[in-house]
C-alpha atoms as a PDB file:
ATOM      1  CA  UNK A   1     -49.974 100.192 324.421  1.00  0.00           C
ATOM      2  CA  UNK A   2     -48.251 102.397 321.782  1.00  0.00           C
ATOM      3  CA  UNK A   3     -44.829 103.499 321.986  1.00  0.00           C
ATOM      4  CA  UNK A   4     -43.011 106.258 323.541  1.00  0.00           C
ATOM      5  CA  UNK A   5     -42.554 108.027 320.552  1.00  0.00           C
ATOM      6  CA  UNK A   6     -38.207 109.195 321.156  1.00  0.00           C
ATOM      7  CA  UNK A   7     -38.549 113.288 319.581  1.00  0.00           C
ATOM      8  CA  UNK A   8     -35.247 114.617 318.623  1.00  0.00           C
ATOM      9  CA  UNK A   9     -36.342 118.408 319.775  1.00  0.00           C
ATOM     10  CA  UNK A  10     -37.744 117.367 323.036  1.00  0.00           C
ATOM     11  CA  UNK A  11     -34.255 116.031 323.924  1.00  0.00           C
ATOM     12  CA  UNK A  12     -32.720 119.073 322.455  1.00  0.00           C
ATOM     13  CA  UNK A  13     -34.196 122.056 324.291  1.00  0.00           C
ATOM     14  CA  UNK A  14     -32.495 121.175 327.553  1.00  0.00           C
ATOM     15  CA  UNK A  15     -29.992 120.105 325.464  1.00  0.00           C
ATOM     16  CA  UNK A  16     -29.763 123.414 324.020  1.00  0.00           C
ATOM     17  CA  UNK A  17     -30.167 125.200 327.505  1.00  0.00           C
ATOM     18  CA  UNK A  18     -27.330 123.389 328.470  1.00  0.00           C
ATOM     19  CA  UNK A  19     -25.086 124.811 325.401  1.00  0.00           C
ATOM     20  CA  UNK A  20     -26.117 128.938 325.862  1.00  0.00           C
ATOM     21  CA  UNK A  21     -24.793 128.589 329.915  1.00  0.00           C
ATOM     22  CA  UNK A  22     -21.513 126.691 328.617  1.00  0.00           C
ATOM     23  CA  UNK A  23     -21.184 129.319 325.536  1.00  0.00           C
ATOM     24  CA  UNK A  24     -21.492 132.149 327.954  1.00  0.00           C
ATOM     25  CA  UNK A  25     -18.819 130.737 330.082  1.00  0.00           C
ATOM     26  CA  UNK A  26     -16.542 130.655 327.225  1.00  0.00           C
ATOM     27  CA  UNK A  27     -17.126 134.170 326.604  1.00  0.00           C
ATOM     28  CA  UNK A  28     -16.465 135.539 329.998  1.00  0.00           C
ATOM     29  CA  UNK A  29     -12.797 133.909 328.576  1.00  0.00           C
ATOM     30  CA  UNK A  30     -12.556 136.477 325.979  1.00  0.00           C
ATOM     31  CA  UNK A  31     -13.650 133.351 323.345  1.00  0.00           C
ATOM     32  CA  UNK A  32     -16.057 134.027 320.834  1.00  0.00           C
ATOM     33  CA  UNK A  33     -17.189 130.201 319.628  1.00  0.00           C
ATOM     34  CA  UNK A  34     -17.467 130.019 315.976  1.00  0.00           C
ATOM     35  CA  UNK A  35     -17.915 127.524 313.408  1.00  0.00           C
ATOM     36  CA  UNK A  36     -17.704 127.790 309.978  1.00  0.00           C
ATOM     37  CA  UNK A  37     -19.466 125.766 307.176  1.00  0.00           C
ATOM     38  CA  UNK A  38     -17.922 124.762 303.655  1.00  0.00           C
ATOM     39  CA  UNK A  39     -20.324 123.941 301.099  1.00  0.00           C
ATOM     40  CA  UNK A  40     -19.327 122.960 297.436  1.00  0.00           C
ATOM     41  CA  UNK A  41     -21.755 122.432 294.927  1.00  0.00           C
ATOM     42  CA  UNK A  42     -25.502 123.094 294.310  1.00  0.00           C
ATOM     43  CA  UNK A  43     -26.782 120.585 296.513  1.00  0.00           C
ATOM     44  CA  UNK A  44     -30.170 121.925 297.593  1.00  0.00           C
ATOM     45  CA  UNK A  45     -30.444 119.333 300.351  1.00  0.00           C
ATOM     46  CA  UNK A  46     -26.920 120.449 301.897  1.00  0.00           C
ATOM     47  CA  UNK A  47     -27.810 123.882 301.564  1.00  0.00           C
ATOM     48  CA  UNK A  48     -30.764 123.615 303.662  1.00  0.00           C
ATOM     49  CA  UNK A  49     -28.619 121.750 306.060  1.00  0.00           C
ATOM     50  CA  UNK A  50     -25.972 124.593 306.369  1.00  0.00           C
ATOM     51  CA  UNK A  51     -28.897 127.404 307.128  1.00  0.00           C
ATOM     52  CA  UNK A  52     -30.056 124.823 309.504  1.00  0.00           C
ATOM     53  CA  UNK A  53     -26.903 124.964 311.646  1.00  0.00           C
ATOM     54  CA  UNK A  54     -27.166 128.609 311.279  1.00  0.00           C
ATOM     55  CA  UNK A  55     -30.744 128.908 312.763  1.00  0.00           C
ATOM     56  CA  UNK A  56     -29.325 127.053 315.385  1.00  0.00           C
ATOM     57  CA  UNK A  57     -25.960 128.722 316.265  1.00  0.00           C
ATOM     58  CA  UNK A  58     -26.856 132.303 316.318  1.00  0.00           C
ATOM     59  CA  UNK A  59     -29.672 131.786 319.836  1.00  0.00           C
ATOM     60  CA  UNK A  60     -27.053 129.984 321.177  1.00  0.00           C
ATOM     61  CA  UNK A  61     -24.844 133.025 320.631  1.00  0.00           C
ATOM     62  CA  UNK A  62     -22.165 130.871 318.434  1.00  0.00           C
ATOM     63  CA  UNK A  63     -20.631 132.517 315.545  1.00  0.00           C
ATOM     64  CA  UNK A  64     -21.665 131.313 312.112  1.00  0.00           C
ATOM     65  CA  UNK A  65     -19.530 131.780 308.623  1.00  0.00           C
ATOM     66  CA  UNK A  66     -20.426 129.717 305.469  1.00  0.00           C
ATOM     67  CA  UNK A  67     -18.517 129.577 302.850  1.00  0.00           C
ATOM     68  CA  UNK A  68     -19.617 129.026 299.082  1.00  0.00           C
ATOM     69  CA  UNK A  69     -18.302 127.237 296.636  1.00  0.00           C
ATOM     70  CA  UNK A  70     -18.718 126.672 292.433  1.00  0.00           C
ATOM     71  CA  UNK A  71     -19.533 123.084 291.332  1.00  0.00           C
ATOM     72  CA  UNK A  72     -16.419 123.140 289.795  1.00  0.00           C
ATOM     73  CA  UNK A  73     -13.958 123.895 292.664  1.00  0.00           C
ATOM     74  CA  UNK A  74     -11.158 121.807 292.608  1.00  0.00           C
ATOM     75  CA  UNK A  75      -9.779 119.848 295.163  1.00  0.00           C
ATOM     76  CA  UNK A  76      -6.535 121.994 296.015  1.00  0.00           C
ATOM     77  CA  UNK A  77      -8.967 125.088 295.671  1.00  0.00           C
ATOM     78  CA  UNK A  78     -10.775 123.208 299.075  1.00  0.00           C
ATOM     79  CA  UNK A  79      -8.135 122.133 301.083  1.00  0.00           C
ATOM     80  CA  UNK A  80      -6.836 125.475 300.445  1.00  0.00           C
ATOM     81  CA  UNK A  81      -9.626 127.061 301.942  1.00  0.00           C
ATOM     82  CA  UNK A  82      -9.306 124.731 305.399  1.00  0.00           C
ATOM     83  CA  UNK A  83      -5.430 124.778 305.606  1.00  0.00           C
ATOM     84  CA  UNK A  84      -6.842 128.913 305.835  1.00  0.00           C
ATOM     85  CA  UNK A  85      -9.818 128.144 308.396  1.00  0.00           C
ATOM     86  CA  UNK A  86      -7.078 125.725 310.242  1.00  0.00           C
ATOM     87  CA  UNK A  87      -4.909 128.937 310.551  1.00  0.00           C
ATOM     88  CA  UNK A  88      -6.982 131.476 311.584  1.00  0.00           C
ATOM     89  CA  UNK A  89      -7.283 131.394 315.660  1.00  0.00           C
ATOM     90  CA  UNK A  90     -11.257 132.905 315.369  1.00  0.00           C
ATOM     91  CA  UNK A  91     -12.674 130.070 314.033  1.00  0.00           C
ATOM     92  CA  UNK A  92     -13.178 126.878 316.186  1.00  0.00           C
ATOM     93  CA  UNK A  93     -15.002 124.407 314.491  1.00  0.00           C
ATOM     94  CA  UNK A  94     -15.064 122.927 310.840  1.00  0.00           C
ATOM     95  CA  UNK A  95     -17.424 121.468 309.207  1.00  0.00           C
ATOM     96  CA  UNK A  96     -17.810 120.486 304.902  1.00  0.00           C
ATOM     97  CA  UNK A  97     -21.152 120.083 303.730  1.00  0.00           C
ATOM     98  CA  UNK A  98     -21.426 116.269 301.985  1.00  0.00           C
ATOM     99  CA  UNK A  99     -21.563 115.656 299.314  1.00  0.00           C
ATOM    100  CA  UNK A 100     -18.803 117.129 297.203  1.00  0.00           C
ATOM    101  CA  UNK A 101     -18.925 117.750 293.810  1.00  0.00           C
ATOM    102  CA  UNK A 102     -17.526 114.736 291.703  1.00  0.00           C
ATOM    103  CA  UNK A 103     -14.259 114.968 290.898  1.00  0.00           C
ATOM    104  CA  UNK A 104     -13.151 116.406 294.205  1.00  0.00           C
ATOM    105  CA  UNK A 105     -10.610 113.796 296.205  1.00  0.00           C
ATOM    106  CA  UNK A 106     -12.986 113.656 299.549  1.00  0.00           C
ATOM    107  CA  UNK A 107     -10.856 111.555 302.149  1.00  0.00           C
ATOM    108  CA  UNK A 108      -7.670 114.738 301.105  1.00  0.00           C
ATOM    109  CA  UNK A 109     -10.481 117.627 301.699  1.00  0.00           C
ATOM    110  CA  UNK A 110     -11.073 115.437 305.219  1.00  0.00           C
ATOM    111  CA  UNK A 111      -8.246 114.910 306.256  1.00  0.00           C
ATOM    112  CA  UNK A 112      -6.787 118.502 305.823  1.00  0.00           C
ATOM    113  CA  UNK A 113      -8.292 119.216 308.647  1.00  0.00           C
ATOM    114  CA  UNK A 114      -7.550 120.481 311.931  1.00  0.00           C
ATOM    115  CA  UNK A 115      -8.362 117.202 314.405  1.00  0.00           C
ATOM    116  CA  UNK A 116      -9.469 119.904 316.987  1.00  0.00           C
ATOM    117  CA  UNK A 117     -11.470 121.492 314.321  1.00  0.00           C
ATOM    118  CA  UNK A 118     -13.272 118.564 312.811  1.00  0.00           C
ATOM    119  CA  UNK A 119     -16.357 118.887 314.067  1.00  0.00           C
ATOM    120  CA  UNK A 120     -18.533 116.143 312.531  1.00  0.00           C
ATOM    121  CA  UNK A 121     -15.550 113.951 313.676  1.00  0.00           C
ATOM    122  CA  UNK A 122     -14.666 112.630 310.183  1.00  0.00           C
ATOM    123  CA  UNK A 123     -10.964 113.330 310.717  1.00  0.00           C
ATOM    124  CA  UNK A 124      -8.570 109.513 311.442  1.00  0.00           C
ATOM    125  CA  UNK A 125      -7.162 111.073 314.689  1.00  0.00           C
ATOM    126  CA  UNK A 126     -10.649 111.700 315.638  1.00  0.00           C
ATOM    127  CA  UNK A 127     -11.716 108.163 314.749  1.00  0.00           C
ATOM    128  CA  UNK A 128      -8.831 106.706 316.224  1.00  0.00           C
ATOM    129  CA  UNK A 129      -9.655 108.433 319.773  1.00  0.00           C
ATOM    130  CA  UNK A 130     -13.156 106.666 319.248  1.00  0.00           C
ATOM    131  CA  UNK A 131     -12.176 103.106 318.682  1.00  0.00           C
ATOM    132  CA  UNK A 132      -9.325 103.274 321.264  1.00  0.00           C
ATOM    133  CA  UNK A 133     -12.206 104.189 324.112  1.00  0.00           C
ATOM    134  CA  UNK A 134     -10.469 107.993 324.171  1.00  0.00           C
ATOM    135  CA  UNK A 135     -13.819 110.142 323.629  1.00  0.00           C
ATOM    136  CA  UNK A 136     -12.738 112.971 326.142  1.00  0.00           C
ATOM    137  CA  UNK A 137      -9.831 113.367 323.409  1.00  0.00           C
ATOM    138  CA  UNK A 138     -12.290 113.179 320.107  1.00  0.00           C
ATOM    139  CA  UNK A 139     -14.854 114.727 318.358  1.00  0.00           C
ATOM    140  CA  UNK A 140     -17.631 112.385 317.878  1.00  0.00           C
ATOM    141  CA  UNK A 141     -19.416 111.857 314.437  1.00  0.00           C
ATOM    142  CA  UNK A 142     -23.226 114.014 315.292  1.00  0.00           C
ATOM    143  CA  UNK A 143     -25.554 111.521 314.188  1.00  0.00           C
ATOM    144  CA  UNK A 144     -24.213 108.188 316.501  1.00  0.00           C
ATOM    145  CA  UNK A 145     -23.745 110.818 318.886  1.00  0.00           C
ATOM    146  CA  UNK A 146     -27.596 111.878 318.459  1.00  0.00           C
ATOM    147  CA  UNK A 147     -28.521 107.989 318.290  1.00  0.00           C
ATOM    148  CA  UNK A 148     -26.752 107.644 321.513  1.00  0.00           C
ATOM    149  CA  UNK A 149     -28.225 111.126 323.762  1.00  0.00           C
ATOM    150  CA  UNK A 150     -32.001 109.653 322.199  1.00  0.00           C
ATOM    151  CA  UNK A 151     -31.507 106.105 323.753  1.00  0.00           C
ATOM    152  CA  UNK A 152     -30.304 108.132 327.103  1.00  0.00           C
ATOM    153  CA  UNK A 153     -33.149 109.770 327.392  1.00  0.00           C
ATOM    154  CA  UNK A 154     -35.874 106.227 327.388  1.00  0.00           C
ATOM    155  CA  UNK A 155     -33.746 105.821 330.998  1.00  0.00           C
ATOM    156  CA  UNK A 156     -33.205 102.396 329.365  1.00  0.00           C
ATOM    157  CA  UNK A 157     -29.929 101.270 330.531  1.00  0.00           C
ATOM    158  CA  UNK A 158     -27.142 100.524 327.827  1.00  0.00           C
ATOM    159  CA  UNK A 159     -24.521  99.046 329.843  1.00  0.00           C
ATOM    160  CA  UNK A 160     -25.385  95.082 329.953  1.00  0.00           C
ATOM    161  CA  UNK A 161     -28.123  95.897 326.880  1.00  0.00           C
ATOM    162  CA  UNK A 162     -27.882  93.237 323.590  1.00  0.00           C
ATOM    163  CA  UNK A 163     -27.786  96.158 320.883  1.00  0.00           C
ATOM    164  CA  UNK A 164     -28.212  95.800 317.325  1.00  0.00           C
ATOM    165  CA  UNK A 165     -26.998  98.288 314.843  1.00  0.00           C
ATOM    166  CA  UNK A 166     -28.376  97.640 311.455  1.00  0.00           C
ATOM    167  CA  UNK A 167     -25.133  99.058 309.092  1.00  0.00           C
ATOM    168  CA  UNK A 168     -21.731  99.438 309.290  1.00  0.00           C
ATOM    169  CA  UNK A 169     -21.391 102.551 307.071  1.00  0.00           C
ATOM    170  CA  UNK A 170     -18.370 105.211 308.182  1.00  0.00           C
ATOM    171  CA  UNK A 171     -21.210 107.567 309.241  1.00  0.00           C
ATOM    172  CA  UNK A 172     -23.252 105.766 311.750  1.00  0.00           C
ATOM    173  CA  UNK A 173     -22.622 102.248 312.227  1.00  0.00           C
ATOM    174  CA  UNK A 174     -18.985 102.134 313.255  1.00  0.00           C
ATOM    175  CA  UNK A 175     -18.747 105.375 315.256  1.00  0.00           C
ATOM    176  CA  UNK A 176     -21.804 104.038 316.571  1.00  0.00           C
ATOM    177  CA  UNK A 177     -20.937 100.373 317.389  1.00  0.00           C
ATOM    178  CA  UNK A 178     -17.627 102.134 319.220  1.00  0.00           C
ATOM    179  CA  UNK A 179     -19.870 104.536 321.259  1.00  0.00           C
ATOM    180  CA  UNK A 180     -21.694 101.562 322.321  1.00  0.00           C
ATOM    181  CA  UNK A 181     -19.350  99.611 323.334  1.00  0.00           C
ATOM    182  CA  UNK A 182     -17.447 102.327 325.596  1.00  0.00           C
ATOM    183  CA  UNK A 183     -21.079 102.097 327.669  1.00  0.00           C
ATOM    184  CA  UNK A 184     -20.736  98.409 328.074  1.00  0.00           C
ATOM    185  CA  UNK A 185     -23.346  97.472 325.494  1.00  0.00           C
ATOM    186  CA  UNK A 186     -23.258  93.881 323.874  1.00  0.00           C
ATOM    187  CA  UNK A 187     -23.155  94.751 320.067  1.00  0.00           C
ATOM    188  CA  UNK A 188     -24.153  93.416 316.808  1.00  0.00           C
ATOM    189  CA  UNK A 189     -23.327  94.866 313.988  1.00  0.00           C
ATOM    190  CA  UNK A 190     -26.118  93.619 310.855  1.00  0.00           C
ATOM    191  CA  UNK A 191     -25.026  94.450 307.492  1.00  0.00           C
ATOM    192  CA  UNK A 192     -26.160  92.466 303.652  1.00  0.00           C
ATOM    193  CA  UNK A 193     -23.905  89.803 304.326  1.00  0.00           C
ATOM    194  CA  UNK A 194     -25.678  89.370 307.759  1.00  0.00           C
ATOM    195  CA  UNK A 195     -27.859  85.699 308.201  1.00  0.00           C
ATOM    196  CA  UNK A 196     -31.132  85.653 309.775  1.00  0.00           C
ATOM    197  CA  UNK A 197     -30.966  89.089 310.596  1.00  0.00           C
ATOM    198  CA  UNK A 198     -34.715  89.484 312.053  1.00  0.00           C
ATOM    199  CA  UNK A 199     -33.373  86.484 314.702  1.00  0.00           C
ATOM    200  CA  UNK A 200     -30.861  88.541 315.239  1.00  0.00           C
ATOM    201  CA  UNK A 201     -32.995  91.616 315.948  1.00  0.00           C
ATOM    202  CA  UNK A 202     -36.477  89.664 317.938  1.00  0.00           C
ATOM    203  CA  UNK A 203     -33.081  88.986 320.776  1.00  0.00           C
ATOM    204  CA  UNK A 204     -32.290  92.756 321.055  1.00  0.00           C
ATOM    205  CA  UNK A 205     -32.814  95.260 324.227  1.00  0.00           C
ATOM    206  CA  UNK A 206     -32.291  97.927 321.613  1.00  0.00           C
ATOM    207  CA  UNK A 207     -32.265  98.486 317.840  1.00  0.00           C
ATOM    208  CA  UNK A 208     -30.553 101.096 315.471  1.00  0.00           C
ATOM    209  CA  UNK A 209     -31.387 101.141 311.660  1.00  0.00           C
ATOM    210  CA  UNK A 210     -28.723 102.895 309.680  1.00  0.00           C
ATOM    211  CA  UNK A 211     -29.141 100.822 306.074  1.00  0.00           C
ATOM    212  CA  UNK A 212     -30.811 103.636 304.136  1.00  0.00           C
ATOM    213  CA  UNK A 213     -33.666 101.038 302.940  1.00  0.00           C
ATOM    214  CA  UNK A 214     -37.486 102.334 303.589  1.00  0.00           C
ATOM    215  CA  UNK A 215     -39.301 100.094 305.826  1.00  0.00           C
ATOM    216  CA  UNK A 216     -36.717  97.323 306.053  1.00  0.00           C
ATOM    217  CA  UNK A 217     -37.014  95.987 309.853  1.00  0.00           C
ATOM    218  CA  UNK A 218     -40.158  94.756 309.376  1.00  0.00           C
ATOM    219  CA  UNK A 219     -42.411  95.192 312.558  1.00  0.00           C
ATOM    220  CA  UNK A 220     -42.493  90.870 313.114  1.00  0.00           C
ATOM    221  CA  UNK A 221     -38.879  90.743 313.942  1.00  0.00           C
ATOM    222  CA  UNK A 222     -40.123  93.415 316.424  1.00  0.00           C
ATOM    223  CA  UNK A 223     -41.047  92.380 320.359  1.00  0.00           C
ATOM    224  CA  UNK A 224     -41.969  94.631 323.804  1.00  0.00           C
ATOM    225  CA  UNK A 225     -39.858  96.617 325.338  1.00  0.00           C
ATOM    226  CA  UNK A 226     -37.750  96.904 322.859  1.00  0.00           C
ATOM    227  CA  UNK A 227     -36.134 100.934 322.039  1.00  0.00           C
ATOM    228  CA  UNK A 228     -35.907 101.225 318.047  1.00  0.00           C
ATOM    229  CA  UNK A 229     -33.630 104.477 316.647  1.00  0.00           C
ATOM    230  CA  UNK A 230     -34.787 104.912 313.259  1.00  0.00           C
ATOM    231  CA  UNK A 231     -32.044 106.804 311.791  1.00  0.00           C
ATOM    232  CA  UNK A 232     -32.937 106.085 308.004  1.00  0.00           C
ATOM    233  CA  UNK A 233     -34.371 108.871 305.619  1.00  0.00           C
ATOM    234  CA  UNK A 234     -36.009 107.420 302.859  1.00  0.00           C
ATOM    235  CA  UNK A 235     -37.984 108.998 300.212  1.00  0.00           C
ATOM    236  CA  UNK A 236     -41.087 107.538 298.266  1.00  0.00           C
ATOM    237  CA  UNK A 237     -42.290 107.739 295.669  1.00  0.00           C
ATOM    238  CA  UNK A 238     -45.556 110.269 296.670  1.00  0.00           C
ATOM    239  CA  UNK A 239     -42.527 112.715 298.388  1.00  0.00           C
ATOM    240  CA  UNK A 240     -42.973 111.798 301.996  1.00  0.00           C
ATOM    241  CA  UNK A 241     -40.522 110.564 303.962  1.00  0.00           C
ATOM    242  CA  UNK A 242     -40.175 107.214 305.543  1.00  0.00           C
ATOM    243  CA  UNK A 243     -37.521 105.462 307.726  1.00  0.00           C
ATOM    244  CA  UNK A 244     -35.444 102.014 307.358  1.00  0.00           C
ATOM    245  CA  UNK A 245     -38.020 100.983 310.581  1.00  0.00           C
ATOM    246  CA  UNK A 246     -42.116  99.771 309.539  1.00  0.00           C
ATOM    247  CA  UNK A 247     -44.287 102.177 310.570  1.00  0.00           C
ATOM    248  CA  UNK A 248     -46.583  99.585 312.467  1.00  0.00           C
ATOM    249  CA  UNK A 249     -43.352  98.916 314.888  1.00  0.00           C
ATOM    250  CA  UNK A 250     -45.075 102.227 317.332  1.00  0.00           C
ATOM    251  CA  UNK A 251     -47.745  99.459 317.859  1.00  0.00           C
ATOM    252  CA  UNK A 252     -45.212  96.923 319.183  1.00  0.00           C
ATOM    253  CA  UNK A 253     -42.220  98.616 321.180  1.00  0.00           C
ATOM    254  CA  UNK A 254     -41.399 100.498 323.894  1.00  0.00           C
ATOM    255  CA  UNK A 255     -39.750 103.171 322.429  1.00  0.00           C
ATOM    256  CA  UNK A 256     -39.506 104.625 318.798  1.00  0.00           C
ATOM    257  CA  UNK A 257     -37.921 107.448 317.130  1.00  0.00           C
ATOM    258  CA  UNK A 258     -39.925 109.311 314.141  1.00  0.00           C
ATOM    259  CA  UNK A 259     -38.919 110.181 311.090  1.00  0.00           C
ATOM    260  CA  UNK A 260     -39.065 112.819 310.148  1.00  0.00           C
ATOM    261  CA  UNK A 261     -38.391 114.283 314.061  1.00  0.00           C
ATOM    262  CA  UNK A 262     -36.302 111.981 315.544  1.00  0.00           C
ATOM    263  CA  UNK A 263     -32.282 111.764 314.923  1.00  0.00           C
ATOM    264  CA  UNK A 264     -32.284 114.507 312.585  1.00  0.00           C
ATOM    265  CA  UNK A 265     -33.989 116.769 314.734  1.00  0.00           C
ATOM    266  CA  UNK A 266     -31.321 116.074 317.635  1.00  0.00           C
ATOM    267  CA  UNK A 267     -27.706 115.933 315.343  1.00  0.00           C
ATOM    268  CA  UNK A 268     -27.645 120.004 314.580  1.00  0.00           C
ATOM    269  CA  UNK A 269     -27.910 121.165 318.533  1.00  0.00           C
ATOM    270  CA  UNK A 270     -25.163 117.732 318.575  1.00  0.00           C
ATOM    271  CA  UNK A 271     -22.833 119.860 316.357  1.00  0.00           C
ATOM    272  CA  UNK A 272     -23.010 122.750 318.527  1.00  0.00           C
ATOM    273  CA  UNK A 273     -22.098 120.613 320.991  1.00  0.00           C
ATOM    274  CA  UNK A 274     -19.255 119.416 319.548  1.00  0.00           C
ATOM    275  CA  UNK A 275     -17.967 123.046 318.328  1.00  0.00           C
ATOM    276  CA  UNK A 276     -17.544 123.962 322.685  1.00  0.00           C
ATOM    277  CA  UNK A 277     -15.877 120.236 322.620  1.00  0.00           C
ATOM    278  CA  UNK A 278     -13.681 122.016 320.382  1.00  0.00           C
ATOM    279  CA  UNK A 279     -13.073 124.708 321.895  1.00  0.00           C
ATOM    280  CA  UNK A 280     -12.033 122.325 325.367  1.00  0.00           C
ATOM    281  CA  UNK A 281      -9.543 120.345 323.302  1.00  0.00           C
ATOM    282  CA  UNK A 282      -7.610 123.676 321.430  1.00  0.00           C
ATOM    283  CA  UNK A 283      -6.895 124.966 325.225  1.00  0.00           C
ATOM    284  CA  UNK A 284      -9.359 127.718 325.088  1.00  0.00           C
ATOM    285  CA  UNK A 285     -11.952 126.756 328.102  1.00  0.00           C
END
């Protein structure tokens, strides 16, 4: 039998129900949520991510602001613009577009910000809170937190599960790993120094590939009843798009996320999320 095929917007319309009733309890506060986005650079990729959030924000009835900036902004031009975003008591959220332009210091840019503000939970305080098992007082990275709300919604348990997550990047894999192990998941973390790693994967419940390499989990480390989160995005060399996950793993597993449609389609209603987090942990609702 195929597999469940795990859709990022199927998981975010209630999702998204969910946010309008919590934003219009806000407002009956006298708080008008808003985020605003900092993008550096001519990145056409993080441009189409920033309108993306916008799309997203304004039928929610979220305040959106994005702010442009040159290639050549400098780094003290940046955190210059936060330490002003930090300040001013009508914005709630914070989030900078990645990457920055080289030359630009990125850990000072991050870590200028407001821990309340940091939306895409990048800031150490906001790590910290993570790793410590402290989420109510965090703001969790969007894409672990997407991996996690898409393995939710198979109604496959994750407390007592064997996990695997392929990667131990800053972005996914540790946030990840921590989220994981907060639910009472047994975790391994595979990463190039990793032996064996298809053994490692054939004795997993459930399966995470972060690596950034198209097709790498081949589908014969790959058993039943297995749930596989594909969070790579890969291009090829025709233009399409491919995960870190073989594509012939739908005809093996229980569960699969797409991609395209899977985790990426889920982390933007995640932000918003986080943004009303926000607003919980400044005191405001």
């Amino acid at each position: 039998m195929p597999a469940k095929l795990v859709k990022g917007l199927e998981v975010a319309k209630p999702l998204r129900e969910e946010l309008k009733k919590r934003v219009e309890a806000i407002k009956a506060k006298g708080v008008n949520p808003k985020l605003a986005v900092v993008l550096a650079g001519s990145n056409e990729a993080s441009k189409v991510y920033a309108q993306s959030k916008e799309k997203v924000a304004s039928p929610l009835g979220i305040e959106f602001e994005l702010h442009i900036k040159p290639d050549n902004v400098t780094t003290d031009e940046l955190t210059a613009l936060i330490d002003k975003l930090n300040a001013d008591p009508k914005v709630h959220g914070i989030l900078v577009e990645l990457p920055l332009p080289k030359g630009i210091a990125k850990e000072q840019v991050m870590n200028r910000l407001n821990p309340k503000k940091d939306i895409d939970g990048v800031h150490p305080f906001n790590r910290g809170y993570l790793l410590g098992g402290q989420e109510d007082l965090a703001l969790v990275p969007a894409t672990p937190k997407s991996c996690l709300r898409l393995i939710e919604s198979t109604g496959v348990p994750i407390e007592g599960a064997n996990v695997t997550v392929l990667g131990r990047g800053d972005t996914v894999g540790r946030p990840l790993t921590s989220l994981l192990i907060n639910r009472g998941a047994t975790v391994t973390v595979c990463h190039s120094k990793t032996k064996n790693i298809d053994a490692v994967i054939k004795k997993s419940d459930i399966v995470v590939a972060a690596i950034g390499r198209a097709g790498f989990v081949k589908a014969d480390w790959l058993t039943a009843n297995q749930v596989i989160i594909d969070v790579g995005i890969n291009q090829l060399p025709d233009g399409s798009i491919t995960g870190d996950v073989d594509p012939k793993a739908q005809e093996i597993v229980a569960f699969v996320s797409p991609v395209p449609g899977g985790v990426g389609s889920l982390t933007t209603s995640i932000i918003m999320d986080n943004l009303l987090d926000a607003v919980r942990l400044q005191g405001l609702a």
